[in-house]
N, C-alpha and C. Protein backbone atom coordinates (compact mmCIF):
# COMPACT_ATOMS: atom_id res chain seq x y z
N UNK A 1 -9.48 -48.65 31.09
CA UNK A 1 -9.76 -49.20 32.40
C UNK A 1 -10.11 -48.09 33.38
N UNK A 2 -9.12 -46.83 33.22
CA UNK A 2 -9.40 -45.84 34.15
C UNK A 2 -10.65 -44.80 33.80
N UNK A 3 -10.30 -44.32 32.59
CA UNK A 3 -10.83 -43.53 31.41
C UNK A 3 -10.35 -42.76 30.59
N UNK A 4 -10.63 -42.49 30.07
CA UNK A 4 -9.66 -41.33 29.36
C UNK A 4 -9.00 -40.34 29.90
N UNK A 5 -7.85 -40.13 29.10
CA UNK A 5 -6.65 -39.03 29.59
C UNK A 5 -6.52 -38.38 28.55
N UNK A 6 -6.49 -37.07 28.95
CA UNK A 6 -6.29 -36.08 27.71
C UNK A 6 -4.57 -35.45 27.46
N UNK A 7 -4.10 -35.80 26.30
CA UNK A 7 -2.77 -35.21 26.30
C UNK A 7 -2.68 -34.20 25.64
N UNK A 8 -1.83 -33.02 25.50
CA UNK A 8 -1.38 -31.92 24.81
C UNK A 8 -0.61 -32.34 23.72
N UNK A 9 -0.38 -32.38 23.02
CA UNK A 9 0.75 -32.64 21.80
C UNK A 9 1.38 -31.68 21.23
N UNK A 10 3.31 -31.51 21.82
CA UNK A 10 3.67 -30.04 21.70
C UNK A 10 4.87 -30.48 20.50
N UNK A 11 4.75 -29.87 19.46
CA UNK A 11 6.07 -29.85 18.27
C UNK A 11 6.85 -28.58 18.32
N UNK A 12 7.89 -28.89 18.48
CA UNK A 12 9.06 -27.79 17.99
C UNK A 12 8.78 -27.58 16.45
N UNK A 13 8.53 -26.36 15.58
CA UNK A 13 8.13 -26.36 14.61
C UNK A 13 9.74 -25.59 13.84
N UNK A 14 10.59 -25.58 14.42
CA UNK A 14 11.85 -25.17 14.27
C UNK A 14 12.62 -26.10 13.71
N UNK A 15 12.61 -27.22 14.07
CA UNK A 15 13.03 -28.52 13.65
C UNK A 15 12.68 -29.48 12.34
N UNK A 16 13.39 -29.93 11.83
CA UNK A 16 12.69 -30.72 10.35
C UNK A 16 12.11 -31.83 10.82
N UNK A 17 10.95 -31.86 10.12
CA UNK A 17 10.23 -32.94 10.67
C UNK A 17 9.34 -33.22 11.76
N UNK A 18 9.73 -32.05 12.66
CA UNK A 18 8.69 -31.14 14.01
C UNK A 18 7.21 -32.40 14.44
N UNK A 19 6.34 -32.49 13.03
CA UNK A 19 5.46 -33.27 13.74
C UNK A 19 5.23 -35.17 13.95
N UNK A 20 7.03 -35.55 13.37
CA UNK A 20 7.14 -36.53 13.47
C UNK A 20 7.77 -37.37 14.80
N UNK A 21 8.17 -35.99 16.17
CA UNK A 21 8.51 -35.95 17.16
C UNK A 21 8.06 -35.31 18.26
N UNK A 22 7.09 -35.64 18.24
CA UNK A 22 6.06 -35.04 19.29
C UNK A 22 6.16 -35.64 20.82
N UNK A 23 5.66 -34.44 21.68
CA UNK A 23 5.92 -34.40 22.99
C UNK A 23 4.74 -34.42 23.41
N UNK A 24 4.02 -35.28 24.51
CA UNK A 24 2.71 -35.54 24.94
C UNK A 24 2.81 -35.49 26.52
N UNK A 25 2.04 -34.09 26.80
CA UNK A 25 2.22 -34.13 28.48
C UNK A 25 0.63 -34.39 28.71
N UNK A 26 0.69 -34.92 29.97
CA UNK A 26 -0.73 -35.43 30.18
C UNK A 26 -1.27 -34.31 31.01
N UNK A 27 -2.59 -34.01 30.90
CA UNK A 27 -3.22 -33.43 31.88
C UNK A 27 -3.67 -33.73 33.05
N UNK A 28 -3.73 -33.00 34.60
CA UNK A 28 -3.64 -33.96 35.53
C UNK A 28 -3.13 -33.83 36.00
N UNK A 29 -2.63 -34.65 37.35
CA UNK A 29 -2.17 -34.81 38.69
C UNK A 29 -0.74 -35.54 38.36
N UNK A 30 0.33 -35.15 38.58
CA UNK A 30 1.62 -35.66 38.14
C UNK A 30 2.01 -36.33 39.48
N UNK A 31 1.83 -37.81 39.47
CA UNK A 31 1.96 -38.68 40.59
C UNK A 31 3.88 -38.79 41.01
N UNK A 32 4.89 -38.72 39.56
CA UNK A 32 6.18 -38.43 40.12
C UNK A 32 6.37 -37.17 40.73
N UNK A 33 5.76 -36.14 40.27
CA UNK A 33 6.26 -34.64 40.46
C UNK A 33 5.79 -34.63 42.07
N UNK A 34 4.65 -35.51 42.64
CA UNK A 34 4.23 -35.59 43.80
C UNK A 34 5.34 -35.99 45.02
N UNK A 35 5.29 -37.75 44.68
CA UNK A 35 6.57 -38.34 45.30
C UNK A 35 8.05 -37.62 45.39
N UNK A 36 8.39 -36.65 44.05
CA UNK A 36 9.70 -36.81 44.07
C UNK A 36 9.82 -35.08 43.20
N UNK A 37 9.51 -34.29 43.92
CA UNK A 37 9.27 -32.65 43.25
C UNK A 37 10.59 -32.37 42.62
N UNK A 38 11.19 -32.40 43.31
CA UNK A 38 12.68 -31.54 43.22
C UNK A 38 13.64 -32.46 41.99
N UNK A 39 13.78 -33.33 42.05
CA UNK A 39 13.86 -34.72 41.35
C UNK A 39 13.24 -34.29 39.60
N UNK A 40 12.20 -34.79 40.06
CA UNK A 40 11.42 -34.88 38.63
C UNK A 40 11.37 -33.74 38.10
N UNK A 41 11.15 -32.38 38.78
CA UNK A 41 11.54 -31.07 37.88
C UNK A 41 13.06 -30.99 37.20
N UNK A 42 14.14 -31.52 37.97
CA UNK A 42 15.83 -31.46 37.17
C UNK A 42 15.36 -32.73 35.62
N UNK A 43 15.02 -33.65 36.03
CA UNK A 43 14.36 -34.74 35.13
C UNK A 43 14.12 -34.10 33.88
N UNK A 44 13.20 -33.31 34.09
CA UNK A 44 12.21 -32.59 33.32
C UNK A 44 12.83 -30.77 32.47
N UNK A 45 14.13 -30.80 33.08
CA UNK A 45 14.95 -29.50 33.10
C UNK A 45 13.91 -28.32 32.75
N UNK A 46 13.25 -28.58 34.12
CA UNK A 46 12.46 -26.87 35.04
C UNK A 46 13.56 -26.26 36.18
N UNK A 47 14.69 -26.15 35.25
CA UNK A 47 15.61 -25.04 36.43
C UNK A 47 14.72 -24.88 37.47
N UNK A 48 13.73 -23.22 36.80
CA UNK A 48 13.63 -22.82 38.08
C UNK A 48 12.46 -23.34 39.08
N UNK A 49 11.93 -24.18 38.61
CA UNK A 49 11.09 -25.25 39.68
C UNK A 49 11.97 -25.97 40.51
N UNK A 50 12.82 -26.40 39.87
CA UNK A 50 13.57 -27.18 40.51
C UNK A 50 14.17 -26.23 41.90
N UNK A 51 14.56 -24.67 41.61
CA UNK A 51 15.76 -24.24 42.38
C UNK A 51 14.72 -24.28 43.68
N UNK A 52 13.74 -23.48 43.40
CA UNK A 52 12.40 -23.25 44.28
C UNK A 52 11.88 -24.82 45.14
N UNK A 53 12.05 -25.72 44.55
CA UNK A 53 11.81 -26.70 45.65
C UNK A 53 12.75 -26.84 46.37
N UNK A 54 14.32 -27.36 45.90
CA UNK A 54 14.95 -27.62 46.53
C UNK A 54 15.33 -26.42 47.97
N UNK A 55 15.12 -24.73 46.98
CA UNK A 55 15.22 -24.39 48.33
C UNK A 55 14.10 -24.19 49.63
N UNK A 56 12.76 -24.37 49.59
CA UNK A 56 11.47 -25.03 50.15
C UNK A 56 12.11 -26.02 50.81
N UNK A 57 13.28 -27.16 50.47
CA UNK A 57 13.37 -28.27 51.10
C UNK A 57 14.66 -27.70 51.97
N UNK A 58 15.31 -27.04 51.92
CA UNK A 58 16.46 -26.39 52.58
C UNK A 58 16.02 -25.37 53.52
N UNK A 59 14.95 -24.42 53.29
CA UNK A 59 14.50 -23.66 54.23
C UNK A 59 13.54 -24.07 55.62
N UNK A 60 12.82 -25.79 55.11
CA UNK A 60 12.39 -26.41 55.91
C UNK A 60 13.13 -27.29 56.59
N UNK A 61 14.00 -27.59 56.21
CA UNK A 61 15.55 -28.24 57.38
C UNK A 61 16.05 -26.92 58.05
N UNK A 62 16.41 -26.17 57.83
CA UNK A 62 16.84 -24.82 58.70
C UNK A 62 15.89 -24.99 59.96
N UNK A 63 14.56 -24.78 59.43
CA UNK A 63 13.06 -24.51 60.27
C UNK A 63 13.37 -25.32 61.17
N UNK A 64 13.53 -26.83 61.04
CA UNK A 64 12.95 -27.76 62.04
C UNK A 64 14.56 -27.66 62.69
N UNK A 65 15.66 -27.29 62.28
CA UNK A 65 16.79 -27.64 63.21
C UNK A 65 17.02 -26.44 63.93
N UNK A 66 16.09 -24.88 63.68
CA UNK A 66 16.26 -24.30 64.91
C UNK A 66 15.30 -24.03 65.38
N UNK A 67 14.27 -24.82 65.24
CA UNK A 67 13.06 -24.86 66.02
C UNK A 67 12.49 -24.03 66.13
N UNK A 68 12.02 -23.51 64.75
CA UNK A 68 11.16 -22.28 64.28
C UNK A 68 9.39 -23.36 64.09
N UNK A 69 10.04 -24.45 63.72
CA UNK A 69 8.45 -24.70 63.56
C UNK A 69 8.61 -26.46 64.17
N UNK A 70 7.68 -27.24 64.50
CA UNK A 70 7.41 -28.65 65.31
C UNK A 70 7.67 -29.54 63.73
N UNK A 71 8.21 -30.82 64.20
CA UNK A 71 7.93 -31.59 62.68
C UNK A 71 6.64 -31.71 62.48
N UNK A 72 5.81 -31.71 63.32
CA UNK A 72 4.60 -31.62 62.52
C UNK A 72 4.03 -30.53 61.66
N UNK A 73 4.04 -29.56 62.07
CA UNK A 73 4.28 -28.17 60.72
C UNK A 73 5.32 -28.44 59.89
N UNK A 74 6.57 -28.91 60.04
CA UNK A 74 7.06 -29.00 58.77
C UNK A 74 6.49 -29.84 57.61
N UNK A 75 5.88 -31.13 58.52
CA UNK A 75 5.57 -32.23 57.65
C UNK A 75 3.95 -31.71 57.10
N UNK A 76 3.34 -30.62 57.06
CA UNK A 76 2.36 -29.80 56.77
C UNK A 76 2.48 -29.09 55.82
N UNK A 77 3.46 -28.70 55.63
CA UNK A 77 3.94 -27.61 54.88
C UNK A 77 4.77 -28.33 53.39
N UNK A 78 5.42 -29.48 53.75
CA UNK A 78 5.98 -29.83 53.07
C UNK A 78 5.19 -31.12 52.11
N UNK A 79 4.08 -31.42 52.94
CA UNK A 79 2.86 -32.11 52.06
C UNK A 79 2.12 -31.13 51.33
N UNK A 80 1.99 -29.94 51.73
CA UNK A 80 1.52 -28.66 50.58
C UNK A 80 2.44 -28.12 49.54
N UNK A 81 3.78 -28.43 49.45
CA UNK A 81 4.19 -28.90 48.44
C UNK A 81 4.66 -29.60 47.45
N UNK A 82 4.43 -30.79 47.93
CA UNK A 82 4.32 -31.49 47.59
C UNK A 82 3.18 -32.23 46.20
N UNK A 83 2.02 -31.53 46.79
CA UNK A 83 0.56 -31.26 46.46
C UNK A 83 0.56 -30.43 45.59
N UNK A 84 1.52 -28.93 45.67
CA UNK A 84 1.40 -27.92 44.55
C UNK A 84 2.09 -28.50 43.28
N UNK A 85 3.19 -29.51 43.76
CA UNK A 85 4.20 -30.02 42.63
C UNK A 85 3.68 -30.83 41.92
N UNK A 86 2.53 -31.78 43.00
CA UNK A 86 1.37 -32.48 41.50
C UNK A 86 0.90 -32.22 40.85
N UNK A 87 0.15 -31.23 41.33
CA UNK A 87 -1.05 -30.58 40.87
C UNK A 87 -0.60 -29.61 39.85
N UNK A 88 0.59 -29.05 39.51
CA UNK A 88 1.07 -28.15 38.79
C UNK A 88 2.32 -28.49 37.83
N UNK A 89 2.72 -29.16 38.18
CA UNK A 89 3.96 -29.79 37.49
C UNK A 89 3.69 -29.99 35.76
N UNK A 90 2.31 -30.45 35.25
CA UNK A 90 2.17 -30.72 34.09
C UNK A 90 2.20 -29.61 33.33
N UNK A 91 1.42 -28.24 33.86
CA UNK A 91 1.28 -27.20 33.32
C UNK A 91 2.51 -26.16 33.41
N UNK A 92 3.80 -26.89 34.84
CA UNK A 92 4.98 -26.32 34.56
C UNK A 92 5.44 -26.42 33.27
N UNK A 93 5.38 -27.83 32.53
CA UNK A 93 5.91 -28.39 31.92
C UNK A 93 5.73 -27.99 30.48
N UNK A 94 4.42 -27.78 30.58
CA UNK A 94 4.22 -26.85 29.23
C UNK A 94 4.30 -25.65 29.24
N UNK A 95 4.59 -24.92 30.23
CA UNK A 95 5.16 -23.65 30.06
C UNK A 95 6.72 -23.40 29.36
N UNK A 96 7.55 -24.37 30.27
CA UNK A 96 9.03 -24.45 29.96
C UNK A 96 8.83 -24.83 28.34
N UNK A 97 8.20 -25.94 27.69
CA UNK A 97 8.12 -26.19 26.63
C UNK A 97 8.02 -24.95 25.55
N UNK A 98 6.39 -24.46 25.91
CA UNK A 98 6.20 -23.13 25.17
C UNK A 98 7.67 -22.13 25.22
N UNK A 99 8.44 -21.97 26.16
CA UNK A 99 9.80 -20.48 26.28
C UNK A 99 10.60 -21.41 25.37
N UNK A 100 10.33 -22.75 25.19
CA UNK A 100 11.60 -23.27 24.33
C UNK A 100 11.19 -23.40 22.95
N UNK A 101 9.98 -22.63 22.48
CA UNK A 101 9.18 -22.70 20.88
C UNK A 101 8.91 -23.84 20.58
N UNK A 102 8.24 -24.86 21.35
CA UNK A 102 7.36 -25.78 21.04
C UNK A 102 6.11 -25.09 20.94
N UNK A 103 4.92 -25.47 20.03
CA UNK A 103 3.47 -24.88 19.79
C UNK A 103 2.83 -26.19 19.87
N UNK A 104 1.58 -26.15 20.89
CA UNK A 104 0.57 -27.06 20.88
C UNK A 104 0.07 -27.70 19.69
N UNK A 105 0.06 -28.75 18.89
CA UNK A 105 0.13 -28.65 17.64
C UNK A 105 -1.73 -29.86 18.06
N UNK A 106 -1.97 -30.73 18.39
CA UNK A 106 -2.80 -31.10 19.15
C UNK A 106 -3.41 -31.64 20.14
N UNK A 107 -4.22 -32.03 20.39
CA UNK A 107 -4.92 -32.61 21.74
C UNK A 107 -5.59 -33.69 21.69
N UNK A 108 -5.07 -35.08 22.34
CA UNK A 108 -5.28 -35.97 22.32
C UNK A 108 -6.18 -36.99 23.57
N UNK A 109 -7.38 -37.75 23.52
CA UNK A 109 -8.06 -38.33 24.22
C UNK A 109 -7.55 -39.68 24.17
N UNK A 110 -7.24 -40.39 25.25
CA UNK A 110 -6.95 -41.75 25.30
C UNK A 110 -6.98 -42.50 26.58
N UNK A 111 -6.81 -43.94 26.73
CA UNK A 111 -6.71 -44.56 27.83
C UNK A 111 -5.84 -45.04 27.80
N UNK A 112 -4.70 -44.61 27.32
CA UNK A 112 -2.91 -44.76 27.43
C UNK A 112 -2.26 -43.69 26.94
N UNK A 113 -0.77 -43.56 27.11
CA UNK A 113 -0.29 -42.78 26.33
C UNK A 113 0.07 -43.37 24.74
N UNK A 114 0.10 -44.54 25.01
CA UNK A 114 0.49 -45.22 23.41
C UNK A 114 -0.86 -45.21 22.68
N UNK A 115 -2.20 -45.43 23.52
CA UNK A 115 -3.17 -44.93 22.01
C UNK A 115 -3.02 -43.57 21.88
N UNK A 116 -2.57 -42.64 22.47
CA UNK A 116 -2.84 -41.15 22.40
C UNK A 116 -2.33 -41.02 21.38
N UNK A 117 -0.49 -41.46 21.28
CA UNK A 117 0.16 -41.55 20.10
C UNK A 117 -0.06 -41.92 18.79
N UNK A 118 -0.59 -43.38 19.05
CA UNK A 118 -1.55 -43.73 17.50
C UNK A 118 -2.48 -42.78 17.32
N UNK A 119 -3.26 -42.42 18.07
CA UNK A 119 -4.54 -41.22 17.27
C UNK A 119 -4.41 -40.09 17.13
N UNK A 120 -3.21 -39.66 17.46
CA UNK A 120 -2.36 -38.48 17.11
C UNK A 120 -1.64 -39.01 15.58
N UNK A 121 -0.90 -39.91 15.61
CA UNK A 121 0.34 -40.10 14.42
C UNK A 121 -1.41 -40.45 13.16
N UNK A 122 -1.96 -41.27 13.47
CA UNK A 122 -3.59 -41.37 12.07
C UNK A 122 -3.71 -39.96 12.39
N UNK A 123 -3.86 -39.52 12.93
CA UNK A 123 -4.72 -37.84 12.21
C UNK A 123 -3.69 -36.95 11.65
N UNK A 124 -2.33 -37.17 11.81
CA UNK A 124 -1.52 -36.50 11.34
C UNK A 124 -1.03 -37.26 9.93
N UNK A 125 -0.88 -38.85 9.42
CA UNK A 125 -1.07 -39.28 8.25
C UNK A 125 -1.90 -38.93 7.51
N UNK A 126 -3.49 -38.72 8.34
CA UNK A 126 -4.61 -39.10 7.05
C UNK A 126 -4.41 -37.02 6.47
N UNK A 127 -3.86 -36.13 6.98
CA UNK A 127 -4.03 -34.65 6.73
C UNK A 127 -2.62 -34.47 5.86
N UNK A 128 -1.36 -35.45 6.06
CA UNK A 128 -0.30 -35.38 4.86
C UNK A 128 -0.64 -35.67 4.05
């Protein structure tokens, strides 16, 4: 309906069975990581994304309660990260993945995440 979405497909190859548990982050604009940064990075256990927003969200309450900056600069500042947390959050995500020895195992085109899965799990049957 939308069009295609391209996913990453990351296996822990450490694990038995590695490509029968696959992890599919989408590429793209992360619409929770937008709404809800600080949130969806603990979700997602990105420590240190997480520590870094929350303190972004603590250093901008300081700001506006001693009137270092107008709420309207805060609310400026805090829509720019908001924006960085979309826009980046997916590729956080496969970073943290990669330090935890997951390897990109493949890359998937779809207009869901559940066909991504089926045309991931057929290309990984028809090569066993």
């Amino acid at each position: 309906m939308f069009g295609l979405k391209i996913y990453t497909v990351h296996v822990n190859p450490g694990t038995p069975q590695a490509e029968e548990k696959p992890l599919f982050v989408k590429e793209g604009f992360n619409i929770a990581a937008f709404l809800f940064p600080a949130l969806w990075a603990l979700c997602r256990r990105l420590w240190v994304a997480a520590a870094f927003l929350l303190a972004a969200d603590f250093l901008l309450a300081e700001m506006l309660k001693s009137h270092v900056l107008n709420p309207a600069g805060i609310g400026s500042i805090s829509l720019g990260i908001h924006a960085l947390a979309g826009l980046l959050g997916n590729d956080w995500r496969r970073s943290a993945l990669k330090r935890r020895g997951y390897i990109v195992a493949d890359i998937s085109a779809a207009d869901s995440l559940l066909r991504a899965e089926q045309r991931y799990f057929e290309r990984y049957l028809a090569t066993a």
